[in-house]
Protein backbone atom coordinates (compact mmCIF):
# COMPACT_ATOMS: atom_id res chain seq x y z
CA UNK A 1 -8.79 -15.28 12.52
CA UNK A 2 -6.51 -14.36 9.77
CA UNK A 3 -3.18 -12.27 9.72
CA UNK A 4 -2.10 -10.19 6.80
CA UNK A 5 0.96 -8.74 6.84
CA UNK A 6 1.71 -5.62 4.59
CA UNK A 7 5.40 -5.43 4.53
CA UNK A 8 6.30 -2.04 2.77
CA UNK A 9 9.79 0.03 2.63
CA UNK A 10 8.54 2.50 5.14
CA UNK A 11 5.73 0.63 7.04
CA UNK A 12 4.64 -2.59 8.09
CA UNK A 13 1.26 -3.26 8.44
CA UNK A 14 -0.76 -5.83 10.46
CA UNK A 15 -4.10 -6.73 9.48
CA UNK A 16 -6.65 -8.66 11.37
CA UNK A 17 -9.71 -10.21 9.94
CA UNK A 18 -12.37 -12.36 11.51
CA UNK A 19 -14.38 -13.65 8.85
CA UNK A 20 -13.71 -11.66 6.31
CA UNK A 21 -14.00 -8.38 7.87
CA UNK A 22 -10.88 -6.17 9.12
CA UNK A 23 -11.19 -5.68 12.57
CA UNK A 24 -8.03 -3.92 13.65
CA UNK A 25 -4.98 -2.68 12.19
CA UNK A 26 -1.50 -2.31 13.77
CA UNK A 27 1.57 0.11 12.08
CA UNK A 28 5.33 0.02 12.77
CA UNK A 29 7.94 1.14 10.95
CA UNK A 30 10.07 -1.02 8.42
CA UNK A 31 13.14 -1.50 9.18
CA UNK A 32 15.43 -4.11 7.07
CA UNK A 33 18.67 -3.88 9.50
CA UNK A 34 16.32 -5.30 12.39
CA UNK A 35 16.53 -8.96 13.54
CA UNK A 36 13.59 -11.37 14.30
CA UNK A 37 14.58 -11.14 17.84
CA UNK A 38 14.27 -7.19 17.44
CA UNK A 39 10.66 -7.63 15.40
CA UNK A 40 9.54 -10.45 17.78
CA UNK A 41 9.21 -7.54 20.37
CA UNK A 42 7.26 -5.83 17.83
CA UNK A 43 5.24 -8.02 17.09
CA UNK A 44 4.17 -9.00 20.72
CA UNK A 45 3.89 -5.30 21.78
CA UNK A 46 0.82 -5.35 18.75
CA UNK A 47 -0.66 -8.73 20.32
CA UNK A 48 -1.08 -7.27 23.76
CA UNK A 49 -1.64 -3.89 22.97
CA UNK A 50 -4.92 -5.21 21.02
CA UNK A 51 -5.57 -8.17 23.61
CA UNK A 52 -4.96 -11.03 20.96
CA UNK A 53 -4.22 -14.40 21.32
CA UNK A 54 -1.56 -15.70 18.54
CA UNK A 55 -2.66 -19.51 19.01
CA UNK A 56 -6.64 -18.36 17.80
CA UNK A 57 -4.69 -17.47 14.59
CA UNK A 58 -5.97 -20.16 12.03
CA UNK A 59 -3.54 -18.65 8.94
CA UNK A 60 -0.67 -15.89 8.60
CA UNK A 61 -0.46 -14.39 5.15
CA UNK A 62 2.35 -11.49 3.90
CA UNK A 63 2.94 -9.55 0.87
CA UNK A 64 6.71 -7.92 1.08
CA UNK A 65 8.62 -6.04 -1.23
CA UNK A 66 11.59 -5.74 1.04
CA UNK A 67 13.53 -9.26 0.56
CA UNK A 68 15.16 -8.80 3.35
CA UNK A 69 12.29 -8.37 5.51
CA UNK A 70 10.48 -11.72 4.11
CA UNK A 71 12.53 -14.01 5.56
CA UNK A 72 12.42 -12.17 9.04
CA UNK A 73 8.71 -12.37 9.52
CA UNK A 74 8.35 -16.09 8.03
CA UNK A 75 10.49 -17.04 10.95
CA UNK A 76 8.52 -15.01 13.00
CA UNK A 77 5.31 -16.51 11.77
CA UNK A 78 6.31 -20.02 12.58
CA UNK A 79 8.01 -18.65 16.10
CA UNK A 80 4.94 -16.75 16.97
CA UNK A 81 2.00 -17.73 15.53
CA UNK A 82 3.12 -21.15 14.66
CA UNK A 83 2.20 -21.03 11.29
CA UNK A 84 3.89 -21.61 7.65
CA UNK A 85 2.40 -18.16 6.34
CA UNK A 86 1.22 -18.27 2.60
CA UNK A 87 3.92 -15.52 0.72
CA UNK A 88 2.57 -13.60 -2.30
CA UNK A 89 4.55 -13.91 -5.18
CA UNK A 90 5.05 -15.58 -8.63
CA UNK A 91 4.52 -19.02 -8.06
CA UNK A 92 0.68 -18.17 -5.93
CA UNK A 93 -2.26 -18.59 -7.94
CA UNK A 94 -4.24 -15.23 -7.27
CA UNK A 95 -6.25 -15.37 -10.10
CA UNK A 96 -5.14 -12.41 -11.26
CA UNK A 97 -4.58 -12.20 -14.88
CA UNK A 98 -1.49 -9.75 -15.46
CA UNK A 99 -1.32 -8.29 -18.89
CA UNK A 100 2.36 -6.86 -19.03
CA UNK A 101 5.65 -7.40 -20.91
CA UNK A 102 7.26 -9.17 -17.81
CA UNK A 103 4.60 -10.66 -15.44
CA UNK A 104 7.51 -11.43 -12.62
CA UNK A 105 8.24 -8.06 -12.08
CA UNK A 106 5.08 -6.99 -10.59
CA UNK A 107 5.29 -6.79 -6.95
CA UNK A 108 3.23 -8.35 -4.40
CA UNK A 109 1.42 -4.79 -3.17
CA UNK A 110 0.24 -4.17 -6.51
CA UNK A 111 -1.16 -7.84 -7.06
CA UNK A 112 -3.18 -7.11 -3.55
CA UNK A 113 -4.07 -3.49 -4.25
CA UNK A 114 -5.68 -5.06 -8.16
CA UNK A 115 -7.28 -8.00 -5.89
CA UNK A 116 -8.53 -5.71 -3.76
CA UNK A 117 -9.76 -2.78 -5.41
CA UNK A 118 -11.04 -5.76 -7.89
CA UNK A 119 -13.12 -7.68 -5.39
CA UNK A 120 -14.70 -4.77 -3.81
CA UNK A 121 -15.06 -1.99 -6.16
CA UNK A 122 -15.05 -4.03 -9.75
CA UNK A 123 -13.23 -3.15 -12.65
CA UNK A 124 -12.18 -1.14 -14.56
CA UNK A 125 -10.26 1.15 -11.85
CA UNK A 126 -7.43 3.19 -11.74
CA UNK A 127 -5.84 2.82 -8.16
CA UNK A 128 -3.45 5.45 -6.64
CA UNK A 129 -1.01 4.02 -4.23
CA UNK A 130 0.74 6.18 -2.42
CA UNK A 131 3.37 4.97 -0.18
CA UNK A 132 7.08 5.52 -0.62
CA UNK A 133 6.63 5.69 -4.20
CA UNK A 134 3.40 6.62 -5.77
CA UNK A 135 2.17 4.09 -7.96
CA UNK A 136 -1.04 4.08 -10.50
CA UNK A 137 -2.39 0.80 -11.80
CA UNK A 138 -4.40 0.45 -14.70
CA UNK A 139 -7.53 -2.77 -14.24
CA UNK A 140 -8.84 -3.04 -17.13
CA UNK A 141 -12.20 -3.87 -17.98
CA UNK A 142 -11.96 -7.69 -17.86
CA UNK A 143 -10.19 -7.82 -14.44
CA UNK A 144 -6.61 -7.95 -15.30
CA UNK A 145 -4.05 -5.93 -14.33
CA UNK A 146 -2.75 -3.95 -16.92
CA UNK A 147 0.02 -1.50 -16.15
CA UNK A 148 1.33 1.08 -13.88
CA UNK A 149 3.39 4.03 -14.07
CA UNK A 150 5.99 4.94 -10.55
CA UNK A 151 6.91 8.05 -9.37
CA UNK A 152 8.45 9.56 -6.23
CA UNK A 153 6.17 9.50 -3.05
CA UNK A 154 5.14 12.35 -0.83
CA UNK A 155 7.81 12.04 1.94
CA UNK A 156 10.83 10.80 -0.79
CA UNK A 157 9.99 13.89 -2.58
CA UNK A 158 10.09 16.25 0.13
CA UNK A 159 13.23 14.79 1.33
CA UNK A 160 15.51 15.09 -1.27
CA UNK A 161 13.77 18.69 -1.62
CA UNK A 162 15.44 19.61 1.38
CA UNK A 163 18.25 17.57 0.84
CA UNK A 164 19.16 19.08 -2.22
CA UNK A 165 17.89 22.92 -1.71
CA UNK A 166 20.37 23.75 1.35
CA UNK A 167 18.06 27.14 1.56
CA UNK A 168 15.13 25.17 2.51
CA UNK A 169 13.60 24.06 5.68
CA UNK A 170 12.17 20.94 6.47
CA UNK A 171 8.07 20.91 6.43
CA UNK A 172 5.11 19.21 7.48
CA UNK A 173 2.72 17.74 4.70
CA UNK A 174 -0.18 19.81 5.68
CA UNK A 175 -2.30 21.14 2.87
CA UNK A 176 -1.94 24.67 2.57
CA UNK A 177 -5.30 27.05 2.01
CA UNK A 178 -4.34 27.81 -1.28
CA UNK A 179 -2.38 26.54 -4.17
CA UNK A 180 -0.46 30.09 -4.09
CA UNK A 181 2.21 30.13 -1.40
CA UNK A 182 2.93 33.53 0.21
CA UNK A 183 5.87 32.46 2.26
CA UNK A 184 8.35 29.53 1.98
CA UNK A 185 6.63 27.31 4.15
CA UNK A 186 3.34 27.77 2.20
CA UNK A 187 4.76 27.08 -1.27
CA UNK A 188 6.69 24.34 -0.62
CA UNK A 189 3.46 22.61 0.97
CA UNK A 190 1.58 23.30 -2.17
CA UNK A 191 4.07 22.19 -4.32
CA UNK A 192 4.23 18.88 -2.54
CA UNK A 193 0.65 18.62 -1.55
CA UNK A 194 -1.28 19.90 -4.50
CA UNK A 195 1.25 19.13 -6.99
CA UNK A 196 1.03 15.29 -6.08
CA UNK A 197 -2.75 16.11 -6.39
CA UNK A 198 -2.57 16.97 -9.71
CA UNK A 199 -0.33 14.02 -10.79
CA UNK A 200 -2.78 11.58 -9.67
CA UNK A 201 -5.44 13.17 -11.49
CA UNK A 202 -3.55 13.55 -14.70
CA UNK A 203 -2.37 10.33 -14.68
CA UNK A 204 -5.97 9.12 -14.20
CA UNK A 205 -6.86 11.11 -17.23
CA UNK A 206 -4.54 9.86 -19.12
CA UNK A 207 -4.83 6.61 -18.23
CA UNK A 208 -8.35 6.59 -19.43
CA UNK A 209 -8.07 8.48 -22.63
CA UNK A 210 -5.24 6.00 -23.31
CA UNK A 211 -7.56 2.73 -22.16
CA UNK A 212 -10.63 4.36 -23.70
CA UNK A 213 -12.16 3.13 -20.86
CA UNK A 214 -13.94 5.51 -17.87
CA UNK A 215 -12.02 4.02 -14.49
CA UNK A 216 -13.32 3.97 -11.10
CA UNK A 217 -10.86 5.89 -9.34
CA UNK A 218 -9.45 4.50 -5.39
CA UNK A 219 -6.77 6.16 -3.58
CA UNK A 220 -5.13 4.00 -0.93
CA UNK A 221 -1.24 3.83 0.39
CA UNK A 222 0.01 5.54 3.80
CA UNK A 223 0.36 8.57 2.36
CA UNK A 224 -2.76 9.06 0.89
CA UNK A 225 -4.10 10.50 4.10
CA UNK A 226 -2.18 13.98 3.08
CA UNK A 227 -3.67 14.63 -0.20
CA UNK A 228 -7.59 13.00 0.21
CA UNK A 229 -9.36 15.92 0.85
CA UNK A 230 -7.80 17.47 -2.44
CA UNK A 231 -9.06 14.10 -4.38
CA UNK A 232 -12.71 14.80 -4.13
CA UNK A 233 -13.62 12.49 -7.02
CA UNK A 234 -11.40 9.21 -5.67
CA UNK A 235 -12.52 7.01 -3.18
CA UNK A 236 -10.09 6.53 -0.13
CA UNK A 237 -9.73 3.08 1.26
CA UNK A 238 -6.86 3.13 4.20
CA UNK A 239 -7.09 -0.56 4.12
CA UNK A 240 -6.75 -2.02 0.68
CA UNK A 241 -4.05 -3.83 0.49
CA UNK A 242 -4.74 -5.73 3.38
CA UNK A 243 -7.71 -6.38 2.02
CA UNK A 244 -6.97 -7.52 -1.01
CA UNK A 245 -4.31 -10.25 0.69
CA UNK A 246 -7.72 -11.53 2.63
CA UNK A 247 -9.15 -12.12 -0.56
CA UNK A 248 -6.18 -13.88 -1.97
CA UNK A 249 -5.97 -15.88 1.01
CA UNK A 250 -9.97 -16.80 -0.04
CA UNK A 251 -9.05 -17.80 -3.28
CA UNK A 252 -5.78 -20.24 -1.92
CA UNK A 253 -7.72 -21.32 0.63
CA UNK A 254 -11.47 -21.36 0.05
């Protein structure tokens, strides 16, 4: 069995695969002021709570944008699972080509969302991530990776909504029945719901009237959930990242 480990600002994600397919999926939440001790507990509450066995792990492999998080759960691979895990980063050989001014800077999510969405869907694409930030990539049609624009996620965008707008309550992210709000609740549902809606599907647009290419569209992230059924044309896969680190971890380790 393999683990992959989706190490996010707001969630951390546990992956397992058994020859290639994902057979079960464990969420906490991210927390960088925890210690391993603290995510140790975590960590074991997933392994009994889905009747696993750590030593029938044969590889542990993460991609983390929280720095502070990385080092936690390589300890906790070697204390656990008893395995070095493979990191995604700069110095792994993917095999993803990435054509952008400053290759270092892209993040180890979007390399496994492009691997991903690349392996199982084919390229070109245009992949909406939404997870504490949204973020759109751009594959282009030979594969690579080719750009992405970032904007403020569903729940970040709410929050400082409230935060800022003392008038305002605090909402669920429940689509409302129509884009028109009658009462406060209402309209500032739509505004978050639909009106992240109709960002991704710009940016799709213009993503392939600036490509000249027509892109397969994926939605994927935590917070895509909210916003699917308004995103009739995209197809939703929950488990793409993930994914996409099991076919990295094919590629380092055939």
């Amino acid at each position: 069995m393999l683990l992959a480990m989706d190490i996010g600002n707001t969630l951390i994600d546990f992956g397992v695969f058994e020859k290639e397919r994902l057979v079960t999926v464990y969420k906490t939440s991210s927390n960088s002021a925890k210690s391993v001790d603290e995510y140790e507990s975590v960590v074991k509450v997933f392994l009994t709570s889905r009747k696993l066995d750590p030593f029938l792990f044969d590889d542990v492999i993460i991609s983390s944008v929280v720095p502070a998080l990385t080092a936690v759960f390589e300890e906790l691979a070697e204390k656990v699972f008893f395995k070095k895990p493979i990191l995604v980063g700069p110095h792994l050989k993917t095999g993803l080509r990435l054509k952008v001014d400053h290759p270092q800077e892209v993040g180890a999510d979007l390399v496994c969302d492009s691997v991903g969405g690349i392996v199982l869907y084919g390229a070109p694409l245009f992949i909406a991530d939404l997870g504490t930030a949204n973020k759109y990539l751009l594959i282009d049609e030979t594969g690579a990776y080719a750009g992405l624009a970032i904007a403020p996620g569903l729940s970040l965008s709410l929050s400082a909504l409230i935060a800022k707008a003392s008038a305002l309550p605090e909402i669920s992210l429940a689509i409302p029945e129509r884009a028109i709000g009658k009462n406060t609740l209402d309209c500032m549902g739509s505004g978050i719901t639909y009106g992240t809606a109709y960002q991704i599907e710009g940016f799709a647009a213009s993503f392939e009237k600036e490509s000249g290419l027509r892109l397969k569209r994926l939605l994927t992230g935590g917070n895509a959930v909210y916003v699917k059924k308004l995103l009739p044309d995209f197809l939703y896969d929950e488990g793409l990242l993930l994914k996409g680190l099991a076919a990295i971890y094919k590629r380092v380790k055939p």
